[in-house]
PDB file of N, CA and C in Angstrom:
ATOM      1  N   UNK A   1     100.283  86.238 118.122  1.00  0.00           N
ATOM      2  CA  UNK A   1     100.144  86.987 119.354  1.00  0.00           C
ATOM      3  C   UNK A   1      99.177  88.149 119.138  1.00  0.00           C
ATOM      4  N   UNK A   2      98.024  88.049 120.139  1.00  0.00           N
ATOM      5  CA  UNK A   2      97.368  89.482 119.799  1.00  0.00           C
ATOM      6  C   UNK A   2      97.748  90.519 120.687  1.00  0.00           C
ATOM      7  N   UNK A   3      97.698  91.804 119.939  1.00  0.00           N
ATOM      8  CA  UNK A   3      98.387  93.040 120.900  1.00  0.00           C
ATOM      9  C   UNK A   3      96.847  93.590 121.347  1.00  0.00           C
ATOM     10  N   UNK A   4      96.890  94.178 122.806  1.00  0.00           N
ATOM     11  CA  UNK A   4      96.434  94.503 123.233  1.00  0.00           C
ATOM     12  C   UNK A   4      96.305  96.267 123.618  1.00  0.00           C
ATOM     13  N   UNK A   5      95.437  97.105 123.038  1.00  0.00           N
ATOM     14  CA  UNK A   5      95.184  98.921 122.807  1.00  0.00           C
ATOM     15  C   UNK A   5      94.321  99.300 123.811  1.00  0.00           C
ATOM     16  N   UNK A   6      94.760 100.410 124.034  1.00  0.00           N
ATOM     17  CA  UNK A   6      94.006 101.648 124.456  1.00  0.00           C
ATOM     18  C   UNK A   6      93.708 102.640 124.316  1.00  0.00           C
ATOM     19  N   UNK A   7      92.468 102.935 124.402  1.00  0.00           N
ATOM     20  CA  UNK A   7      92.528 104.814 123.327  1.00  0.00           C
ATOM     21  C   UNK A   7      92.150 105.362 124.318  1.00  0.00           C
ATOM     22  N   UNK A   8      92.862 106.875 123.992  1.00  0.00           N
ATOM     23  CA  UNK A   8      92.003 107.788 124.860  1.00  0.00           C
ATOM     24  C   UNK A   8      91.787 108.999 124.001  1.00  0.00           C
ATOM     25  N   UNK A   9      90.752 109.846 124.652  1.00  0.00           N
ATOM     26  CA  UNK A   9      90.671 111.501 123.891  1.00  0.00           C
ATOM     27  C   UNK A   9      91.564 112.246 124.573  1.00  0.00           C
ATOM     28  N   UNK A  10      91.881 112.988 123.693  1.00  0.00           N
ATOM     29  CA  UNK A  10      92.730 113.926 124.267  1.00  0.00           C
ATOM     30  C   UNK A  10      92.550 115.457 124.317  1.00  0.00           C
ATOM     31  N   UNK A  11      90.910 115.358 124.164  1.00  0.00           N
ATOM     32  CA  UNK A  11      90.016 116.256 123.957  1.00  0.00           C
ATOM     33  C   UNK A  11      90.563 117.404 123.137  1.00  0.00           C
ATOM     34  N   UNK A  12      91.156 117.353 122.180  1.00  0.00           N
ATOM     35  CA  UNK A  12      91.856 118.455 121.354  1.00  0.00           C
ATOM     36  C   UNK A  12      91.496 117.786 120.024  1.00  0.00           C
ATOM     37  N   UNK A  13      90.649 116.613 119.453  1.00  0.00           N
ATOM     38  CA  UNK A  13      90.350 116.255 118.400  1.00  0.00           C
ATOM     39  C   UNK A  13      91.080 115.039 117.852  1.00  0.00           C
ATOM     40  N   UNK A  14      91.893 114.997 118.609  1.00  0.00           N
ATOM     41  CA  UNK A  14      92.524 113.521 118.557  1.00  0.00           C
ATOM     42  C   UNK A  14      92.388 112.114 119.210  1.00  0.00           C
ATOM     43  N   UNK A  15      92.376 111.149 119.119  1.00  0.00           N
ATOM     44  CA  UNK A  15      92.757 109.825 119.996  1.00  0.00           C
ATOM     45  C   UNK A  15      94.099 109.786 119.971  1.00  0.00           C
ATOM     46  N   UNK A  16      94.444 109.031 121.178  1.00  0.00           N
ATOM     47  CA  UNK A  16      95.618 108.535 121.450  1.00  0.00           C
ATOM     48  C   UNK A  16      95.447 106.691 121.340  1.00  0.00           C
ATOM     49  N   UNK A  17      96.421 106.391 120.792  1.00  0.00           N
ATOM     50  CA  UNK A  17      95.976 104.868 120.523  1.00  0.00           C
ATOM     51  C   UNK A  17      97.370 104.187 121.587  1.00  0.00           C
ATOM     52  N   UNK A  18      97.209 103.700 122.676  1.00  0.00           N
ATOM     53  CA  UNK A  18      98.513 103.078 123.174  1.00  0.00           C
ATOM     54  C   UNK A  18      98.535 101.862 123.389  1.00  0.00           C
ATOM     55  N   UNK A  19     100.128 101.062 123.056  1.00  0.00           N
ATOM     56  CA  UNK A  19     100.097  99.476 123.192  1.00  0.00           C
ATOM     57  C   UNK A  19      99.652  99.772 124.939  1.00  0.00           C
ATOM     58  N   UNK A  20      99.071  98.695 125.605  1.00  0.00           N
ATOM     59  CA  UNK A  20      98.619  98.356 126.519  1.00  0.00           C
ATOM     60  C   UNK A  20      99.915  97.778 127.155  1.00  0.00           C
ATOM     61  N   UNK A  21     100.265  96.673 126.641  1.00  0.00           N
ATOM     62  CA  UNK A  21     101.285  95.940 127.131  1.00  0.00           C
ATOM     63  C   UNK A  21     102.851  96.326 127.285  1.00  0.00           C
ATOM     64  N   UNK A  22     102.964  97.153 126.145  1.00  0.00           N
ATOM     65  CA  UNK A  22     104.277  98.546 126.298  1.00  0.00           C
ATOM     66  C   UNK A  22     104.467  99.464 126.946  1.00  0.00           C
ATOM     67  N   UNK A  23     103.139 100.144 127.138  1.00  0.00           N
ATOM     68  CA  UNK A  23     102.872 100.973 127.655  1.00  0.00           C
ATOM     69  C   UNK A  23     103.594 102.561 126.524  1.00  0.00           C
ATOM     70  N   UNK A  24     103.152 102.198 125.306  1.00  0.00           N
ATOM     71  CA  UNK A  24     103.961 102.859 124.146  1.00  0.00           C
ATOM     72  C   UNK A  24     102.676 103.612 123.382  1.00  0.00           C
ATOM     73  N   UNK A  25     102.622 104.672 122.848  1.00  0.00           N
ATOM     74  CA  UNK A  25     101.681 104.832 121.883  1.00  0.00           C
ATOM     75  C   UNK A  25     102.409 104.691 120.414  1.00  0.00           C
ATOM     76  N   UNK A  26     101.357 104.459 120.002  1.00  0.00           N
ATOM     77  CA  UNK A  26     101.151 103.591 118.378  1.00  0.00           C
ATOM     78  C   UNK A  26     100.329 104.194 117.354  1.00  0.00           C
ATOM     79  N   UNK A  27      99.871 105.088 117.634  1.00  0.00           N
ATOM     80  CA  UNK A  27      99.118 105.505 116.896  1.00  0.00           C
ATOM     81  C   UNK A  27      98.078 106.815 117.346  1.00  0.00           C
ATOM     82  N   UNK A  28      97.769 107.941 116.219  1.00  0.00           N
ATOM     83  CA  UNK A  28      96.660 108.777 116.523  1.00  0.00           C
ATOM     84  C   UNK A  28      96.002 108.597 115.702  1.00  0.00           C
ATOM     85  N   UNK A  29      94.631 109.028 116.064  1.00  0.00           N
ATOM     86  CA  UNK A  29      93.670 108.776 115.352  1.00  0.00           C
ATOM     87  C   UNK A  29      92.756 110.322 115.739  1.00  0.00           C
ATOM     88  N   UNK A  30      92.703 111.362 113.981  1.00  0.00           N
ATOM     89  CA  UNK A  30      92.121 112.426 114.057  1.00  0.00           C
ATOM     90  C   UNK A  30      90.621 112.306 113.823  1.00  0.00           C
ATOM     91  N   UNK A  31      90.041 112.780 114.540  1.00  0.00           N
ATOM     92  CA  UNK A  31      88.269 112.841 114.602  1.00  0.00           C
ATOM     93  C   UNK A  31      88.101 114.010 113.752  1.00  0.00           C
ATOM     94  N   UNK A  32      86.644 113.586 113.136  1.00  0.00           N
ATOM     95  CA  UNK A  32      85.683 114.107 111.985  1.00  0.00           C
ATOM     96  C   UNK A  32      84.770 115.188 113.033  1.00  0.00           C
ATOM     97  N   UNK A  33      85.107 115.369 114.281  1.00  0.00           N
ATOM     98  CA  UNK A  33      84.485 116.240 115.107  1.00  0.00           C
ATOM     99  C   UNK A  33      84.467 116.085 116.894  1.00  0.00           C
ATOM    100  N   UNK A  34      83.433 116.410 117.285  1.00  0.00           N
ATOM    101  CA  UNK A  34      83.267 116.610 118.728  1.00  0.00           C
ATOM    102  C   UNK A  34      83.062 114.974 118.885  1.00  0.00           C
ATOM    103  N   UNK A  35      83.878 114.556 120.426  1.00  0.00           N
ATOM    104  CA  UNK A  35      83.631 113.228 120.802  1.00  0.00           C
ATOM    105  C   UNK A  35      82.719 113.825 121.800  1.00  0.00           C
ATOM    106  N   UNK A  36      81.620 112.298 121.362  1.00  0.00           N
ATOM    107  CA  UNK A  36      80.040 112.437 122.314  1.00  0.00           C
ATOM    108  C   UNK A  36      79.567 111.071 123.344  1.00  0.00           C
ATOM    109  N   UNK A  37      80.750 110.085 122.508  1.00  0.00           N
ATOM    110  CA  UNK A  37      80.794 109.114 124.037  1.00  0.00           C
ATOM    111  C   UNK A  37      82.142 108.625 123.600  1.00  0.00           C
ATOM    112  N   UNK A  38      82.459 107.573 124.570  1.00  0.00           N
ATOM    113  CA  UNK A  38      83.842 107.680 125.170  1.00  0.00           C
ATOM    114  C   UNK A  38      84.356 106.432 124.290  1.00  0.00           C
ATOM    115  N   UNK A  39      85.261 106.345 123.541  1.00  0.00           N
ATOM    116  CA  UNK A  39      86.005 105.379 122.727  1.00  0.00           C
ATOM    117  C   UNK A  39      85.381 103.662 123.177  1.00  0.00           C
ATOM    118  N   UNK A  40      85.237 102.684 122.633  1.00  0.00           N
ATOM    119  CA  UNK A  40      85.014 101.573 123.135  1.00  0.00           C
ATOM    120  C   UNK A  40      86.013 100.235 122.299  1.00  0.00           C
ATOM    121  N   UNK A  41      86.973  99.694 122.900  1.00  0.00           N
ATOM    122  CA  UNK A  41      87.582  99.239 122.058  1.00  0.00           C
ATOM    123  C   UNK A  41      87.380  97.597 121.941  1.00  0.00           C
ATOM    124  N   UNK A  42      87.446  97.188 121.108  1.00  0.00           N
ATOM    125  CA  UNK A  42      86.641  95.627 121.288  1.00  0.00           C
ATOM    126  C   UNK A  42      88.053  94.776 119.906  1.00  0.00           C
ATOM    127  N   UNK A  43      89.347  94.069 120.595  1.00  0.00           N
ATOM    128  CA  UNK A  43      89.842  93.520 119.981  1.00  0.00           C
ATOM    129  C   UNK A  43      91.188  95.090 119.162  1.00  0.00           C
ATOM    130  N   UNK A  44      90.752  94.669 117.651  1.00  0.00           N
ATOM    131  CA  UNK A  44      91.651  96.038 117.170  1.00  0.00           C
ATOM    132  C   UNK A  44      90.951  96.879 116.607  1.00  0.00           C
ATOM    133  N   UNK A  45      90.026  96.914 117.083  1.00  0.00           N
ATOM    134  CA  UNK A  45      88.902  98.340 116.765  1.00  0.00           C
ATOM    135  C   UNK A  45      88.220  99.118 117.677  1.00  0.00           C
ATOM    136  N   UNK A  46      88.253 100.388 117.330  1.00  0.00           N
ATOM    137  CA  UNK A  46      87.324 101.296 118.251  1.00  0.00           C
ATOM    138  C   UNK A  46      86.170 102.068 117.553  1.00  0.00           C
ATOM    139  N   UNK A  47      85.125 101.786 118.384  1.00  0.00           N
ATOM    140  CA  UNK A  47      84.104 103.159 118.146  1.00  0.00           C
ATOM    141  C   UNK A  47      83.788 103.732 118.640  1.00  0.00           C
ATOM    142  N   UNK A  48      83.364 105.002 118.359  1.00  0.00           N
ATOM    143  CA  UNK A  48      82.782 106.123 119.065  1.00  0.00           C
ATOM    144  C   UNK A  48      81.590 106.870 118.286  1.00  0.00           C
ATOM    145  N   UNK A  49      81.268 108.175 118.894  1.00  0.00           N
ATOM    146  CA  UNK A  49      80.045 108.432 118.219  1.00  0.00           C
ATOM    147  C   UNK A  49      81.281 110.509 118.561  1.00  0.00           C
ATOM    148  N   UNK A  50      80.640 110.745 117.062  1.00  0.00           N
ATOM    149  CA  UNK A  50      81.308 112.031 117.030  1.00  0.00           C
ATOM    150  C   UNK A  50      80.358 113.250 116.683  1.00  0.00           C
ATOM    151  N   UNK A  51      80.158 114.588 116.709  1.00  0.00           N
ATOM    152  CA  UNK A  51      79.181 115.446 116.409  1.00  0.00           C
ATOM    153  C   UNK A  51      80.024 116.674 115.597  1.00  0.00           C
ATOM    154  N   UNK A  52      79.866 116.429 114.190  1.00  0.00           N
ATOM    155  CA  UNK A  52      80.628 117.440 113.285  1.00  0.00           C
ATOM    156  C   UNK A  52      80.288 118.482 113.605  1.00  0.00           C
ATOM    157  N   UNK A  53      80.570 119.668 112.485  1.00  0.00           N
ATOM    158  CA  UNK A  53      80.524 120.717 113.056  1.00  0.00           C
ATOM    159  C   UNK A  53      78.933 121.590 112.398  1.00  0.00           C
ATOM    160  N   UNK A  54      78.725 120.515 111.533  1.00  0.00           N
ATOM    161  CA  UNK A  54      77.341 120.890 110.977  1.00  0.00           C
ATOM    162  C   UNK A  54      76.207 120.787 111.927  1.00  0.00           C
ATOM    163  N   UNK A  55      76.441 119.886 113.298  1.00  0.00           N
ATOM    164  CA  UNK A  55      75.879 119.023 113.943  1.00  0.00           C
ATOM    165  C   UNK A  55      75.178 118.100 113.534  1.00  0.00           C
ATOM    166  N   UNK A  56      75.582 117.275 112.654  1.00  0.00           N
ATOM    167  CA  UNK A  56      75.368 115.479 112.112  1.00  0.00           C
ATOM    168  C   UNK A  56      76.166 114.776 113.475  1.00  0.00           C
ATOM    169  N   UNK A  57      75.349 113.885 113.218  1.00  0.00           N
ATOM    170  CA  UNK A  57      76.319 112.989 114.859  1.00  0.00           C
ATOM    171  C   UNK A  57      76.268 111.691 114.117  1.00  0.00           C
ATOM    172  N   UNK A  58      77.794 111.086 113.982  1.00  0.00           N
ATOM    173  CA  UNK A  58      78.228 109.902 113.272  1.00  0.00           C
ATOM    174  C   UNK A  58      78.554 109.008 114.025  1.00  0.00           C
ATOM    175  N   UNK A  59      78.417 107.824 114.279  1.00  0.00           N
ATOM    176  CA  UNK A  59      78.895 106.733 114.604  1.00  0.00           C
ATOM    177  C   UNK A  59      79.905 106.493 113.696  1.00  0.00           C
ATOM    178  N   UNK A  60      81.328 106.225 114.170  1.00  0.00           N
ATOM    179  CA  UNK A  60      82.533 105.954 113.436  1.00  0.00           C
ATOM    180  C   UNK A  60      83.339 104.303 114.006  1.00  0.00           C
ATOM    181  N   UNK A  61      84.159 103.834 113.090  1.00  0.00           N
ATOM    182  CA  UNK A  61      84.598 102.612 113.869  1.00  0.00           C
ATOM    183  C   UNK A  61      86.367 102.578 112.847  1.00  0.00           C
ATOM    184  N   UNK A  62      87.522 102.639 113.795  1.00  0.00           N
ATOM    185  CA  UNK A  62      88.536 102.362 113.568  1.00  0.00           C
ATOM    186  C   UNK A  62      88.932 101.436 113.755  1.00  0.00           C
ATOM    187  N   UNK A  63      90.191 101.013 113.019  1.00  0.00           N
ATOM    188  CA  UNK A  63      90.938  99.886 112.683  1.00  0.00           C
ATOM    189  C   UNK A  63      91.855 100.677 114.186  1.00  0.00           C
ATOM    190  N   UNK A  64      92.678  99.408 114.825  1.00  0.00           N
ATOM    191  CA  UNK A  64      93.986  99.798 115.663  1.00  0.00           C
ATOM    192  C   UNK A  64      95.231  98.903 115.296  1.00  0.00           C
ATOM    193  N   UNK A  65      96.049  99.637 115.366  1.00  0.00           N
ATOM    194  CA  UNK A  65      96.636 100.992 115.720  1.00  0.00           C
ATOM    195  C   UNK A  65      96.629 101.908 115.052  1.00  0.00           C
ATOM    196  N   UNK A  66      96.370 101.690 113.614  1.00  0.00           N
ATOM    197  CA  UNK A  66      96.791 102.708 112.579  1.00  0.00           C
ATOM    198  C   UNK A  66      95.967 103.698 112.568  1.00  0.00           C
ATOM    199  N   UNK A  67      94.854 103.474 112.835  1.00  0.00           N
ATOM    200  CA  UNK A  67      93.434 104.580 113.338  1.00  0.00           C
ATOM    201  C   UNK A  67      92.927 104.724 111.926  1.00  0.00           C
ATOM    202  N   UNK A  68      92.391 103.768 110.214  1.00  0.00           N
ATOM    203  CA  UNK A  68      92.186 103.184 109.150  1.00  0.00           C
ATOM    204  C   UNK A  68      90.682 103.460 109.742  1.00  0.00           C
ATOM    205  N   UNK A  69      89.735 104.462 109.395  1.00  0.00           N
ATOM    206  CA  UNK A  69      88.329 104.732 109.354  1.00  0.00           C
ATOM    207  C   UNK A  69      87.682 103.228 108.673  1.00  0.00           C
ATOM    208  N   UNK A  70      86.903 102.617 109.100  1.00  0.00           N
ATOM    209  CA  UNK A  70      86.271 101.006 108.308  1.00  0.00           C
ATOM    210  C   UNK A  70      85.464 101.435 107.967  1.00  0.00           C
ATOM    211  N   UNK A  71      84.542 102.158 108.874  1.00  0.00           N
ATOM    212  CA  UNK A  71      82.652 102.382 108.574  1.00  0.00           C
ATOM    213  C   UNK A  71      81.977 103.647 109.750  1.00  0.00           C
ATOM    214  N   UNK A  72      81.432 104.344 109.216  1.00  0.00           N
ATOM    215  CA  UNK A  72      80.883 105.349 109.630  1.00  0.00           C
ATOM    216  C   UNK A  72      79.034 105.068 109.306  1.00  0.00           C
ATOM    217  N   UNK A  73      78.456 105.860 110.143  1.00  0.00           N
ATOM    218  CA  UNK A  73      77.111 105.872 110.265  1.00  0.00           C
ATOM    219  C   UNK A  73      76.580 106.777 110.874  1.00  0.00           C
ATOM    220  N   UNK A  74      75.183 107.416 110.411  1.00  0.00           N
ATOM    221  CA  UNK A  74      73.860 108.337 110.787  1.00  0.00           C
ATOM    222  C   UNK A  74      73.941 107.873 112.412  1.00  0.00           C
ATOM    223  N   UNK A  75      73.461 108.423 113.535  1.00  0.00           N
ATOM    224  CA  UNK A  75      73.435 107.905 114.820  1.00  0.00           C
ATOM    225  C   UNK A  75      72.430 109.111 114.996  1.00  0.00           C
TER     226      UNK A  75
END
């Protein structure tokens, strides 16, 4: 069975990761900085693009639910 997520910001530096189908959250997921576009979730992963505080702007990509960083990147 695949479970089906939703993230949101919660503009305080966190994601919210929620089962879809529960309507339960499952998970947070703490950001490496400022969110600069809006979570995109494709299956059990999300990416986004974040702007530290150095101002480097990373492309990041999580595992869901557990919010498990996979791969980050220069953007």
């Amino acid at each position: 069975m695949t479970n089906f997520y939703t993230v949101l910001d919660t503009g305080q530096g966190y994601l919210k990761v929620t089962d879809a189908e529960k309507g339960v959250q499952v998970g947070t997921i703490s950001l490496r900085g400022k969110v600069l576009t809006p979570p995109v979730v494709n299956q059990n992963q999300c990416a986004l693009t974040v702007e530290t505080s150095s101002g480097e702007k990373l492309g990041v990509i999580h595992q869901l639910p557990s919010g498990q960083l996979i791969n980050q990147y220069r953007v």
